[in-house]
C-alpha atoms as a PDB file:
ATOM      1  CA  UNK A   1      51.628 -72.836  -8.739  1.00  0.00           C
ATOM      2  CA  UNK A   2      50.322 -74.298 -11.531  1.00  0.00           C
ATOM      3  CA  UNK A   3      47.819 -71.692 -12.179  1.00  0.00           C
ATOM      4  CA  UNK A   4      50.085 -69.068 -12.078  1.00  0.00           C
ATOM      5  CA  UNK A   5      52.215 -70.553 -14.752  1.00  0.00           C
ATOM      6  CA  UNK A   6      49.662 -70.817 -16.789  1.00  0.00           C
ATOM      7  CA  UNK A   7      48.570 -67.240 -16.155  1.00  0.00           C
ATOM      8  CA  UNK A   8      52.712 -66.314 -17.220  1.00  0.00           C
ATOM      9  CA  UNK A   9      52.264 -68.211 -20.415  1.00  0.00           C
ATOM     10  CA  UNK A  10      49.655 -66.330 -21.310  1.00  0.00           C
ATOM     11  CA  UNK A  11      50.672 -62.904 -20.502  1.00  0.00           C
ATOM     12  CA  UNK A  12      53.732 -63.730 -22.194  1.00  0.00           C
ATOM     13  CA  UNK A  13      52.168 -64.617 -25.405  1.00  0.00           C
ATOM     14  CA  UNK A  14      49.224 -61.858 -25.199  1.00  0.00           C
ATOM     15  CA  UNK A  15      52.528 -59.384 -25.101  1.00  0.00           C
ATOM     16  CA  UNK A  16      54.663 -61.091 -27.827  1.00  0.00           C
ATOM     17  CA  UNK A  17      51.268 -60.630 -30.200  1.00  0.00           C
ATOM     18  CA  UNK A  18      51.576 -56.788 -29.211  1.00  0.00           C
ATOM     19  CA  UNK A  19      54.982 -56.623 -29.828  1.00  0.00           C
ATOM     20  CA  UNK A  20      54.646 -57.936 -33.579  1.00  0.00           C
ATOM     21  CA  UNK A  21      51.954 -55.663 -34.234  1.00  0.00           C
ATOM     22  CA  UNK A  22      53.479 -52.671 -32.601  1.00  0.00           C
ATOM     23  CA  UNK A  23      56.663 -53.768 -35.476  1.00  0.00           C
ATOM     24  CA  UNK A  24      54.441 -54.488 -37.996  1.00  0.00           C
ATOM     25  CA  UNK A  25      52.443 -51.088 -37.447  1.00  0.00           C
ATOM     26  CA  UNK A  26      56.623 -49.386 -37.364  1.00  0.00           C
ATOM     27  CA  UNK A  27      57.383 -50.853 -40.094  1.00  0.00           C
ATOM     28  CA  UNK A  28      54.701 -49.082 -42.235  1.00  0.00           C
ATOM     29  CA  UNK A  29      57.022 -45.532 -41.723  1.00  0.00           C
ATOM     30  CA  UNK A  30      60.324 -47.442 -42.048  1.00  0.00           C
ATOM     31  CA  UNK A  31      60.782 -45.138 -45.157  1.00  0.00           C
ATOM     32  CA  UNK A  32      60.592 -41.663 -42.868  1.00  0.00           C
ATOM     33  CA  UNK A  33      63.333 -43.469 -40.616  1.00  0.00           C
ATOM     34  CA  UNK A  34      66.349 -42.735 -39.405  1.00  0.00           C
ATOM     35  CA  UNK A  35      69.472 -45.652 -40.192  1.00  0.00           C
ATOM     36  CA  UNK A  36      69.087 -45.660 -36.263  1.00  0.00           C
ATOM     37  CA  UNK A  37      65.542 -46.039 -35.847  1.00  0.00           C
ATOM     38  CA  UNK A  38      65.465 -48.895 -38.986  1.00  0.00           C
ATOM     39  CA  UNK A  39      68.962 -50.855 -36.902  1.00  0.00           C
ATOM     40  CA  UNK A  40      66.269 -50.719 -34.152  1.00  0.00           C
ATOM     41  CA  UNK A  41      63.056 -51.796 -35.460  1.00  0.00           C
ATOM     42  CA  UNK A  42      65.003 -54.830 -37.460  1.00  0.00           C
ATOM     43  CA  UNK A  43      66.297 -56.141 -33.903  1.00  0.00           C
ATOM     44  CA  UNK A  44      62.849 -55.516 -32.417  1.00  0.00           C
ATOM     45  CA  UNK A  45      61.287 -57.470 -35.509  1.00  0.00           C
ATOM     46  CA  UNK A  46      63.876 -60.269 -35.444  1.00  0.00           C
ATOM     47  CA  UNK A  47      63.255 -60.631 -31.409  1.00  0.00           C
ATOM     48  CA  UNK A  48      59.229 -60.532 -31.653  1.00  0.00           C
ATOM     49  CA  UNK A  49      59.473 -62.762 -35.475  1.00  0.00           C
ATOM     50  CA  UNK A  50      62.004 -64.829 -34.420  1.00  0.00           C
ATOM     51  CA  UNK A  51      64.209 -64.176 -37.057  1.00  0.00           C
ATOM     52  CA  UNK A  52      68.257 -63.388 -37.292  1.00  0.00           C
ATOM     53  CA  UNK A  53      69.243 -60.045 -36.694  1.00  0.00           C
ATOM     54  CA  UNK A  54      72.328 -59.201 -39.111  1.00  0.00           C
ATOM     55  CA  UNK A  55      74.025 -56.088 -37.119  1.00  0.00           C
ATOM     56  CA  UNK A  56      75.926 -55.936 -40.434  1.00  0.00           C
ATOM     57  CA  UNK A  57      72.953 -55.079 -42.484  1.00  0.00           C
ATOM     58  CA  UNK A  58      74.008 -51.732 -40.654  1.00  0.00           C
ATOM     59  CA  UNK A  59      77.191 -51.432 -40.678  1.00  0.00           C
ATOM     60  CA  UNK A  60      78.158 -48.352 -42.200  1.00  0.00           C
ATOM     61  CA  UNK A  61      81.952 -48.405 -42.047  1.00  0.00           C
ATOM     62  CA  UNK A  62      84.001 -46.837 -44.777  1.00  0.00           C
ATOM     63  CA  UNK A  63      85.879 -49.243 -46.747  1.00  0.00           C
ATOM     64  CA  UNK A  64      88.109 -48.559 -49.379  1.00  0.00           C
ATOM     65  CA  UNK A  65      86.864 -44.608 -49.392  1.00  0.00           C
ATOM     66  CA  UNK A  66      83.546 -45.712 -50.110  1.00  0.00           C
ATOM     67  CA  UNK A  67      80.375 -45.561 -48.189  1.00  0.00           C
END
């Protein structure tokens, strides 16, 4: 049982790793994004970074007739 914890830690950390540089490598066409595909990549980055995700960064509400 031990073992296989272990094993678990491991895989999850070996898969965290790949998930920063899979954002990382993203994040290098951020510019040729969609508002969509940059609300996405900020939650992935602030999940695999472990930073705060601001859903308000993207909020794109009108407010007083601007935008």
């Amino acid at each position: 049982m031990q073992q296989q914890m272990i094993a678990l830690q491991r895989e999850n950390k070996l898969m965290k790793e790949h998930l920063q540089d899979a954002v990382m490598l993203a994040g290098k066409y951020k510019n040729n994004m969609g508002v969509i595909d940059q609300e996405e990549l900020a939650r992935l980055d602030a999940k695999a970074n472990g930073k705060v995700f601001n859903v308000r960064d993207f909020d794109m509400a009108d407010r007083n007739g601007e935008q």
